[in-house]
PDB file of N, CA and C in Angstrom:
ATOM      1  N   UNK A   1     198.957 150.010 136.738  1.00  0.00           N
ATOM      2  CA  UNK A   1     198.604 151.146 135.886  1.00  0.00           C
ATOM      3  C   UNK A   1     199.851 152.006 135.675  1.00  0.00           C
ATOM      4  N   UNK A   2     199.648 152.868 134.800  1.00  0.00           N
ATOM      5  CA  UNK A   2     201.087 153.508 134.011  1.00  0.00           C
ATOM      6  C   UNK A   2     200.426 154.966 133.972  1.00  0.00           C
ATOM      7  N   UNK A   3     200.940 156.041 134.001  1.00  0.00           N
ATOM      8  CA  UNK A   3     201.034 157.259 134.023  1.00  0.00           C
ATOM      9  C   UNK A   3     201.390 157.638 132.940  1.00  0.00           C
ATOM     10  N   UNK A   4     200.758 158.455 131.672  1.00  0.00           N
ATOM     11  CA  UNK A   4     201.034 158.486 130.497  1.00  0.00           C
ATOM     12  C   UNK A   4     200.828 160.150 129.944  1.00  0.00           C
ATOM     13  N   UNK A   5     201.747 161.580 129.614  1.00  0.00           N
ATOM     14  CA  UNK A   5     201.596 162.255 129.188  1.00  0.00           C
ATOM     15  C   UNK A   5     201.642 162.262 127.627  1.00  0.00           C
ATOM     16  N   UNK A   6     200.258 162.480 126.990  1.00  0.00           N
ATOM     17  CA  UNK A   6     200.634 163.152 125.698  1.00  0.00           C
ATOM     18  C   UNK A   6     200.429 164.123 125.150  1.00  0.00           C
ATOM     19  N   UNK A   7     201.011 164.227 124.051  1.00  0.00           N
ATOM     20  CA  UNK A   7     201.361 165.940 123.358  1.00  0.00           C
ATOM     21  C   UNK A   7     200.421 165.535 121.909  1.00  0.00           C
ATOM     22  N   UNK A   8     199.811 166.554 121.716  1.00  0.00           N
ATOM     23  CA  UNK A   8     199.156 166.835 120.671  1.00  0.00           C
ATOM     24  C   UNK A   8     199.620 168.249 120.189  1.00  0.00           C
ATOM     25  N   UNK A   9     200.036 168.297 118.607  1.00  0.00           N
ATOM     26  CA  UNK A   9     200.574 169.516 117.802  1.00  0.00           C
ATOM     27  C   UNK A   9     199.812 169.421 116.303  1.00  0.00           C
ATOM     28  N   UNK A  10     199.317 170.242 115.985  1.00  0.00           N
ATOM     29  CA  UNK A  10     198.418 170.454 114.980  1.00  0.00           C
ATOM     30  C   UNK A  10     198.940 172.145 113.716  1.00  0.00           C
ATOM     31  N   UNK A  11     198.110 171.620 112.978  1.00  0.00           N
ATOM     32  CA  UNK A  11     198.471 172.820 111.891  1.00  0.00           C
ATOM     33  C   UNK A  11     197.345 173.730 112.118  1.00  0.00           C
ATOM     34  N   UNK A  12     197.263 174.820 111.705  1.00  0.00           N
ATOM     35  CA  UNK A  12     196.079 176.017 111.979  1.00  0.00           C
ATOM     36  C   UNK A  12     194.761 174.941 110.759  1.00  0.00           C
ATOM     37  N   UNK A  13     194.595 174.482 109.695  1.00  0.00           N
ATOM     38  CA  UNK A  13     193.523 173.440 109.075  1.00  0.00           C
ATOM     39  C   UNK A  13     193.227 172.203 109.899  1.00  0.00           C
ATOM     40  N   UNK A  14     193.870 171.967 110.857  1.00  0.00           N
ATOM     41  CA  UNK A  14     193.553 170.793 111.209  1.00  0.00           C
ATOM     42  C   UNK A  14     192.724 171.100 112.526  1.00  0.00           C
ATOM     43  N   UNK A  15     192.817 172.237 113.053  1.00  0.00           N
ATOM     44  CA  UNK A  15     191.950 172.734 114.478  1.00  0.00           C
ATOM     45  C   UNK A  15     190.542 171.778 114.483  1.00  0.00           C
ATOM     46  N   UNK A  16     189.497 172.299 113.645  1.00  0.00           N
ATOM     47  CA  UNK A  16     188.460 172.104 113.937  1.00  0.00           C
ATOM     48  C   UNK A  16     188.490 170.401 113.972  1.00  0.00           C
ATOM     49  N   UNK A  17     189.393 169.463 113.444  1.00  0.00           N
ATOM     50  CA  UNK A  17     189.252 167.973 113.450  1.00  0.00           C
ATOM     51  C   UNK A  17     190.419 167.758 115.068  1.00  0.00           C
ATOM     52  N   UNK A  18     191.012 168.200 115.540  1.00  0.00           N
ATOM     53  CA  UNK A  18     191.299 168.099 116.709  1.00  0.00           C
ATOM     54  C   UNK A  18     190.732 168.883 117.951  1.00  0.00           C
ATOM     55  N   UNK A  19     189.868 169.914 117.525  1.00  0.00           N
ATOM     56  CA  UNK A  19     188.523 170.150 118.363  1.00  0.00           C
ATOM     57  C   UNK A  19     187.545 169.136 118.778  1.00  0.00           C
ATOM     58  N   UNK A  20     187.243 168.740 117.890  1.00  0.00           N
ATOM     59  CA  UNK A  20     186.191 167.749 117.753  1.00  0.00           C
ATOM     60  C   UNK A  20     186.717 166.093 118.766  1.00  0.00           C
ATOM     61  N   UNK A  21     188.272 165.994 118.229  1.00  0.00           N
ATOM     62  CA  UNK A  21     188.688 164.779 118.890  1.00  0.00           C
ATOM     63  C   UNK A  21     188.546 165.355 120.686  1.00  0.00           C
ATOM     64  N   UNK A  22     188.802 166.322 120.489  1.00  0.00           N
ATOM     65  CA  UNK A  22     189.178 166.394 121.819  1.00  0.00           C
ATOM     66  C   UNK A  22     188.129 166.479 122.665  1.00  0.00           C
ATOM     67  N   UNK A  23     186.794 167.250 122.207  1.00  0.00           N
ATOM     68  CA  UNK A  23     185.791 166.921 122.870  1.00  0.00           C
ATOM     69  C   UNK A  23     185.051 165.897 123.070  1.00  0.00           C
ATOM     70  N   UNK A  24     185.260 164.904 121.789  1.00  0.00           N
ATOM     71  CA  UNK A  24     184.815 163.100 121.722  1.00  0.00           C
ATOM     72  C   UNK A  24     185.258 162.628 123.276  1.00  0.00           C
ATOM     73  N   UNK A  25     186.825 162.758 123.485  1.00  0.00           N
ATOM     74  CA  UNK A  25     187.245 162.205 124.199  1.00  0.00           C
ATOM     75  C   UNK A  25     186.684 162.716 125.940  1.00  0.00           C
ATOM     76  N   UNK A  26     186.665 164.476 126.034  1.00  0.00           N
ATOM     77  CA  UNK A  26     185.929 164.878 127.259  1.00  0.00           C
ATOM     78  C   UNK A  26     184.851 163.862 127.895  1.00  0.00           C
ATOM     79  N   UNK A  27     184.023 164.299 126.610  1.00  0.00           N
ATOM     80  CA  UNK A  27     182.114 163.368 127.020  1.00  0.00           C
ATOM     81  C   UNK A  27     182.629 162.006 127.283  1.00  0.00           C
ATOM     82  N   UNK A  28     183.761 161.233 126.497  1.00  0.00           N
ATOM     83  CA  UNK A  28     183.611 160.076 126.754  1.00  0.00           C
ATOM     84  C   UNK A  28     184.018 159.370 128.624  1.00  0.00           C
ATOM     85  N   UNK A  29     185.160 160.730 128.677  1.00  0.00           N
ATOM     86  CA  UNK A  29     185.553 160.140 129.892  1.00  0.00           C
ATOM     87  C   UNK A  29     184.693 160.855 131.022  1.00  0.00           C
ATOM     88  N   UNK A  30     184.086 161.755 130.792  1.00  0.00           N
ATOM     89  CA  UNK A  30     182.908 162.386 131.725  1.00  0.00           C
ATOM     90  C   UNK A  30     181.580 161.209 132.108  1.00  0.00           C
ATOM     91  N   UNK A  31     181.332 160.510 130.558  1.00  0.00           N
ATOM     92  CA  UNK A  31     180.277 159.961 130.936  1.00  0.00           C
ATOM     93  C   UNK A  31     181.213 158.691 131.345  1.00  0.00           C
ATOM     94  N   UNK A  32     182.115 158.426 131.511  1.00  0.00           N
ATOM     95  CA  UNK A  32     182.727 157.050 132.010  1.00  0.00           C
ATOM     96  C   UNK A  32     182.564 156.087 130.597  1.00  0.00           C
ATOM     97  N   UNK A  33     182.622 156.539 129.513  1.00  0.00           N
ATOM     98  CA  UNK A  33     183.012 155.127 128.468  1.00  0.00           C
ATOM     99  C   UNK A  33     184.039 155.131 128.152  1.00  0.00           C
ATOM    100  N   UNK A  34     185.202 155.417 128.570  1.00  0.00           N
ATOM    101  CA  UNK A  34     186.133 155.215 127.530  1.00  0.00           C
ATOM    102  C   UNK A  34     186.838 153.943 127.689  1.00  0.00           C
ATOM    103  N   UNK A  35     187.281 153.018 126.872  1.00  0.00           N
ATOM    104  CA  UNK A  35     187.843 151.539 126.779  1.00  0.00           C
ATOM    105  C   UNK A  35     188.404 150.987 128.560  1.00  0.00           C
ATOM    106  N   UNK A  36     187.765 150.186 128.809  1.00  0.00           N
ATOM    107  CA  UNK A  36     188.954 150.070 130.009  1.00  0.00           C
ATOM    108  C   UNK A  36     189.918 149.817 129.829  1.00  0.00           C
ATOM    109  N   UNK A  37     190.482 150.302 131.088  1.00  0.00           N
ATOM    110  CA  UNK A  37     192.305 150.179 131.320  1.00  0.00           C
ATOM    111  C   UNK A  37     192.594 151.427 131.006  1.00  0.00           C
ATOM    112  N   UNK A  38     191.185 152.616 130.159  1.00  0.00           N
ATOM    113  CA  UNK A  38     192.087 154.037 130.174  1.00  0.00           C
ATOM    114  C   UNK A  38     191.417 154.683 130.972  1.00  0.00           C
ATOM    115  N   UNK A  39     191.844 155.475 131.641  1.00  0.00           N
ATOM    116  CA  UNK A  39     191.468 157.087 132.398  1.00  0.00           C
ATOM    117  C   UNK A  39     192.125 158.267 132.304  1.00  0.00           C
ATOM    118  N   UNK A  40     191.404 158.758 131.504  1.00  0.00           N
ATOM    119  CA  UNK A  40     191.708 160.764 131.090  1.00  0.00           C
ATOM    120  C   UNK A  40     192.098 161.691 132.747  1.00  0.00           C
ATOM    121  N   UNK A  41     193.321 161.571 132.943  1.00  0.00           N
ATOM    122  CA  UNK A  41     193.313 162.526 133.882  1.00  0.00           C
ATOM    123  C   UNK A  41     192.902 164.093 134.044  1.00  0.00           C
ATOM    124  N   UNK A  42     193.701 164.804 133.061  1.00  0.00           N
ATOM    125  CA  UNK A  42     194.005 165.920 132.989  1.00  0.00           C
ATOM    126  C   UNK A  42     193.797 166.142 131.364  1.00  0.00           C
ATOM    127  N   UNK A  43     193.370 167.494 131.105  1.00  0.00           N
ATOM    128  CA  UNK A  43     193.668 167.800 129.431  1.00  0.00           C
ATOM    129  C   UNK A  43     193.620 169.048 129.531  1.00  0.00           C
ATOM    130  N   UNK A  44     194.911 169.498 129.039  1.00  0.00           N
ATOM    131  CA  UNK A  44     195.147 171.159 129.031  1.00  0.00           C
ATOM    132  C   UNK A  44     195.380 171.363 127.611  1.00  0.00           C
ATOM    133  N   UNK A  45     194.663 172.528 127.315  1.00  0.00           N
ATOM    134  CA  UNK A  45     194.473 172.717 126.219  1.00  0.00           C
ATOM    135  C   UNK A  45     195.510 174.380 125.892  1.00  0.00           C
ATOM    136  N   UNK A  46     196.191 174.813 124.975  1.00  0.00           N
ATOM    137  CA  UNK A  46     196.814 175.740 124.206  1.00  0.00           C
ATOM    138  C   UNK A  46     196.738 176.032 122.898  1.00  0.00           C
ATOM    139  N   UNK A  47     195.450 176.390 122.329  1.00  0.00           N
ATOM    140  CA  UNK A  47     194.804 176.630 121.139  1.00  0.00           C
ATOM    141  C   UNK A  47     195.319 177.733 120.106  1.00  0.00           C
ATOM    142  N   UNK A  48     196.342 178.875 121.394  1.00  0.00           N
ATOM    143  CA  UNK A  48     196.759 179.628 120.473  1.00  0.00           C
ATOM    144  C   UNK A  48     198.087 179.196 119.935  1.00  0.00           C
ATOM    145  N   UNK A  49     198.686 178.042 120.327  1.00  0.00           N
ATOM    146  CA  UNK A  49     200.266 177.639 120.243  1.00  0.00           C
ATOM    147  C   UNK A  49     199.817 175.993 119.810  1.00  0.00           C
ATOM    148  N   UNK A  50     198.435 176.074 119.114  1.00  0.00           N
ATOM    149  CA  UNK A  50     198.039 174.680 118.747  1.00  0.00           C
ATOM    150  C   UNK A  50     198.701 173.327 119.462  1.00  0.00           C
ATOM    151  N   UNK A  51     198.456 173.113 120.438  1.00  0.00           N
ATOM    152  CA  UNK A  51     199.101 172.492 121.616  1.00  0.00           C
ATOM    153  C   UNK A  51     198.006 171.909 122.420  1.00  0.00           C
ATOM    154  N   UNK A  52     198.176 170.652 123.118  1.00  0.00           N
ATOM    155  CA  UNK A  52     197.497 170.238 124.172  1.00  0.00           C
ATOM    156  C   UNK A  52     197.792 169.155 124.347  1.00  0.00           C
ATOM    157  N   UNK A  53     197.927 168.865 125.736  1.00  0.00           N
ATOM    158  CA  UNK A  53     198.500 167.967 126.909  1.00  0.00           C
ATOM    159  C   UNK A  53     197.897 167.391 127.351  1.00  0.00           C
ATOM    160  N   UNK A  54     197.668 166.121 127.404  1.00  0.00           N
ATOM    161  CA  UNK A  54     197.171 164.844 128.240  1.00  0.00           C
ATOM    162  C   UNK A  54     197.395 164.243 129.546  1.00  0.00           C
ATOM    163  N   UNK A  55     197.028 164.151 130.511  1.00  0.00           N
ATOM    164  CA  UNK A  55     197.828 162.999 131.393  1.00  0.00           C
ATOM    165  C   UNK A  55     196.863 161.900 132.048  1.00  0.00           C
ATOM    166  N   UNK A  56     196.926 160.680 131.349  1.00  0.00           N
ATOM    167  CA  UNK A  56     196.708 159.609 131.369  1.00  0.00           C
ATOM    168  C   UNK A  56     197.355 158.679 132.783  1.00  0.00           C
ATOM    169  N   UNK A  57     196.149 157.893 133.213  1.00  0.00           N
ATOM    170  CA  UNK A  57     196.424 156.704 133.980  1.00  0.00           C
ATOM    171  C   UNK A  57     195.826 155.433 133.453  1.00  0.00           C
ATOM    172  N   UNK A  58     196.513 154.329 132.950  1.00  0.00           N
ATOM    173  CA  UNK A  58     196.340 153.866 131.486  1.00  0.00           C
ATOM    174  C   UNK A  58     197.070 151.798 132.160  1.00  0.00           C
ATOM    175  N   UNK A  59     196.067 150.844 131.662  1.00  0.00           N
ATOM    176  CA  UNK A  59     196.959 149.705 131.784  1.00  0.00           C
ATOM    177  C   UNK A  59     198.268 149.729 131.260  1.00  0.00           C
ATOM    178  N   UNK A  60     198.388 150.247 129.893  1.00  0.00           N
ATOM    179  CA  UNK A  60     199.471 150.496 128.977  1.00  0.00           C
ATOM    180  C   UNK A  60     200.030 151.538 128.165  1.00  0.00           C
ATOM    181  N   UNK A  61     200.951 151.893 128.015  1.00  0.00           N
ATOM    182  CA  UNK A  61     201.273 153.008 126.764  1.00  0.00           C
ATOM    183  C   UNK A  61     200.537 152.185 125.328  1.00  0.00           C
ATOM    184  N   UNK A  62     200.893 150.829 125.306  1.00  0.00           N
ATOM    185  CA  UNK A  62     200.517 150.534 123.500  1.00  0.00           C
ATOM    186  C   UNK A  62     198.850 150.507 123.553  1.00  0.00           C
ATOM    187  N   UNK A  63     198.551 150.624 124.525  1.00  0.00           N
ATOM    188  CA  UNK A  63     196.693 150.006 124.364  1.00  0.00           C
ATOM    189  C   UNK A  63     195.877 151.426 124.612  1.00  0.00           C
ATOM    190  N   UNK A  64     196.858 152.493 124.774  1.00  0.00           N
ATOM    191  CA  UNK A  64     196.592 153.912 124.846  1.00  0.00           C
ATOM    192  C   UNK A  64     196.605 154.620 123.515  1.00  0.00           C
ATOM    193  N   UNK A  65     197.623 154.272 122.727  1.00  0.00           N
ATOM    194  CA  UNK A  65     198.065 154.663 120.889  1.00  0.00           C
ATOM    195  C   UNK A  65     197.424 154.074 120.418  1.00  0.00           C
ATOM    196  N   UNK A  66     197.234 152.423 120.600  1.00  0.00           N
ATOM    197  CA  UNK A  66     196.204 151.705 119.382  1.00  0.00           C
ATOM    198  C   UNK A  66     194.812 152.295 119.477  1.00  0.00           C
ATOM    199  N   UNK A  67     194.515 152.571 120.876  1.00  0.00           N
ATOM    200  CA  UNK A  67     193.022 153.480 120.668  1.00  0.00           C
ATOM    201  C   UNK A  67     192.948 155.088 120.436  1.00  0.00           C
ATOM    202  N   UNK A  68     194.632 155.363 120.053  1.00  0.00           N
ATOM    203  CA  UNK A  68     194.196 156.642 119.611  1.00  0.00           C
ATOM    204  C   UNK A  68     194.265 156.877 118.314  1.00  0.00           C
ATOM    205  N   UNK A  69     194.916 155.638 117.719  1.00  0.00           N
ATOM    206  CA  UNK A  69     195.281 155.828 116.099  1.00  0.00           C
ATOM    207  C   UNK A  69     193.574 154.812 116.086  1.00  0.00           C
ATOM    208  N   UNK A  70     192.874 154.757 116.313  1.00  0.00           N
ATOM    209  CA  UNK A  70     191.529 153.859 116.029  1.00  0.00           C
ATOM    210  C   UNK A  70     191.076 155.216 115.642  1.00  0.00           C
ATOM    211  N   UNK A  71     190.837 156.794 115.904  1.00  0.00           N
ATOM    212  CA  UNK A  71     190.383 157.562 115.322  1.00  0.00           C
ATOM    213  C   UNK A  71     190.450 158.308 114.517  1.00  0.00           C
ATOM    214  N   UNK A  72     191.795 157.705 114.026  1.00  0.00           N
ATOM    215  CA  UNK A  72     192.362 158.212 112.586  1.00  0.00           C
ATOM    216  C   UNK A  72     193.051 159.549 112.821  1.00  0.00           C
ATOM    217  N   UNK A  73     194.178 160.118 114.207  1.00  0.00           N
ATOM    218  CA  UNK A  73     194.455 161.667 113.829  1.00  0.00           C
ATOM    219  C   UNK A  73     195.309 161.816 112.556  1.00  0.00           C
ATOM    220  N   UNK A  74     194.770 163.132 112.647  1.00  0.00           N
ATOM    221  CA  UNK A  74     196.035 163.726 111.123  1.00  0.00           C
ATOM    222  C   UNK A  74     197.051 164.151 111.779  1.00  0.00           C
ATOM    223  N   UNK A  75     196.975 164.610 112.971  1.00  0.00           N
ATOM    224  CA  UNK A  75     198.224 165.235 113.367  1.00  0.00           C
ATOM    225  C   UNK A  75     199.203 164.477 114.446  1.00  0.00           C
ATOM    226  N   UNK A  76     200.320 165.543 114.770  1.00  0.00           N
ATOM    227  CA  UNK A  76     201.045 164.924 115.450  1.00  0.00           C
ATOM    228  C   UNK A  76     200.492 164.457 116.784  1.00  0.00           C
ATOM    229  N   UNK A  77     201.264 163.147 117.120  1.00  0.00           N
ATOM    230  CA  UNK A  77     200.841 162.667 118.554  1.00  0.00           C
ATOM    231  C   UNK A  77     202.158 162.338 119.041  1.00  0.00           C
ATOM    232  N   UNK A  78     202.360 162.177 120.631  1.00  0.00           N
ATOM    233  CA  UNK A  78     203.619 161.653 121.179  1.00  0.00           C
ATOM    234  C   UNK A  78     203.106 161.508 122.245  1.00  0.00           C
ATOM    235  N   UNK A  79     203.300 160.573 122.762  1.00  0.00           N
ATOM    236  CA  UNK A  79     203.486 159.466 124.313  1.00  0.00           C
ATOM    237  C   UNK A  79     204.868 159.592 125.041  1.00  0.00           C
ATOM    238  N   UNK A  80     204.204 159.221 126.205  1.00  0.00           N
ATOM    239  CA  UNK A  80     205.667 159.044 127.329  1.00  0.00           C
ATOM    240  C   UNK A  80     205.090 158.406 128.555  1.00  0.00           C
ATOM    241  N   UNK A  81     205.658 156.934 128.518  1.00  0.00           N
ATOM    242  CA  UNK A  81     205.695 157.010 130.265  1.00  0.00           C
ATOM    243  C   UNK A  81     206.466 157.875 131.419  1.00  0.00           C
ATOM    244  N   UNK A  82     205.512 158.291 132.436  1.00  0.00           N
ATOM    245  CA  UNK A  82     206.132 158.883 133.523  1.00  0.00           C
ATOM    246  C   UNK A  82     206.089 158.720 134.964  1.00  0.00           C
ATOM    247  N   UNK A  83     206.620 159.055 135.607  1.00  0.00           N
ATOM    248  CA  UNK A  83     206.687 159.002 137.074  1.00  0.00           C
ATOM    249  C   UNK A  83     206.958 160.509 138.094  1.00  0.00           C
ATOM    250  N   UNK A  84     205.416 160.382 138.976  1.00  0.00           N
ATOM    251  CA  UNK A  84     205.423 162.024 138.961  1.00  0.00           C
ATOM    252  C   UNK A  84     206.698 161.992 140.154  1.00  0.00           C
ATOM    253  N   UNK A  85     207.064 162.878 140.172  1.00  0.00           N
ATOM    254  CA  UNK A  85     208.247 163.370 141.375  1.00  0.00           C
ATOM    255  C   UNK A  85     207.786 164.112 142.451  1.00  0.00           C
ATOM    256  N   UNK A  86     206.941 165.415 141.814  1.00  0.00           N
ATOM    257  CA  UNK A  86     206.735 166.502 142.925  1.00  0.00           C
ATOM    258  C   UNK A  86     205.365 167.232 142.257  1.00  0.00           C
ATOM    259  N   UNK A  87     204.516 167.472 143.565  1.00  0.00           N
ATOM    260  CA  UNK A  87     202.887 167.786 143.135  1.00  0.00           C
ATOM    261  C   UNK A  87     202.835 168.701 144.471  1.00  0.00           C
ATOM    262  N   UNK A  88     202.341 169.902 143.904  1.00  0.00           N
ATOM    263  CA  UNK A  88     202.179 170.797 145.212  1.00  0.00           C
ATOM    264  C   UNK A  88     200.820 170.154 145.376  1.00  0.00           C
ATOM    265  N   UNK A  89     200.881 170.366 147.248  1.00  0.00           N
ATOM    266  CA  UNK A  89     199.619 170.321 147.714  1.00  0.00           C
ATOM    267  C   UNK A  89     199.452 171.833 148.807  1.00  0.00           C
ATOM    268  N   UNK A  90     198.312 172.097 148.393  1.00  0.00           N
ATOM    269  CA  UNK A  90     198.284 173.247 149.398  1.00  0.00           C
ATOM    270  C   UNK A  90     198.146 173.003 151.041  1.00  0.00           C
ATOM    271  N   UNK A  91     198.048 173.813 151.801  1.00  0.00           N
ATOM    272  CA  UNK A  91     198.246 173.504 153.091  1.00  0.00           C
ATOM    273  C   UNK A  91     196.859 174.042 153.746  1.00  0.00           C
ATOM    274  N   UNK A  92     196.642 173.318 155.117  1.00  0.00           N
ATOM    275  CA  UNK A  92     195.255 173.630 155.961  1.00  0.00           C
ATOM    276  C   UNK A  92     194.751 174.869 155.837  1.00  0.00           C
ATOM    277  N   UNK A  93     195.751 175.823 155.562  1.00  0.00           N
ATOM    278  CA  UNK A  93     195.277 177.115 155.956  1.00  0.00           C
ATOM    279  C   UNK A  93     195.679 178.173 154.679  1.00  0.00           C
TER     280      UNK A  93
END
């Protein structure tokens, strides 16, 4: 499996159709359908700076894009494989 952040950037008209994607995708990975080989880690959202962040644990980067261009976005998308370095963990106390 591959570790995959993406960036989503949108125009102020395009909100409500990347609202919508983005909640497709919540329910899907809440209720557990989404394609195997993907898992929605994380999704942070920045609505006022039309922005939002992905982080994916994914068989592939290409089998991650072909199912995201399957929903037709209008807007910008960008991928990256990564490798985390450093993750706070809090301590016992």
């Amino acid at each position: 499996m591959v570790e995959v952040i993406v960036t989503h950037k949108w125009k102020d008209d395009q909100k409500d159709a990347v609202m919508g994607f983005a909640t497709k995708i919540m329910d899907m990975a809440k209720a557990k359908k989404l394609p195997e080989g993907l898992k929605l880690e994380e999704l942070f959202l920045g609505e006022k700076e039309n922005q939002a962040v992905c982080r994916w644990d994914v068989d592939s980067l290409d089998h991650l894009m072909e199912t995201a261009k399957s929903f037709k976005p209008t807007w910008e998308i960008s991928a990256v494989e990564v490798d985390q370095k450093y993750k706070y963990k809090k301590g016992l106390f």
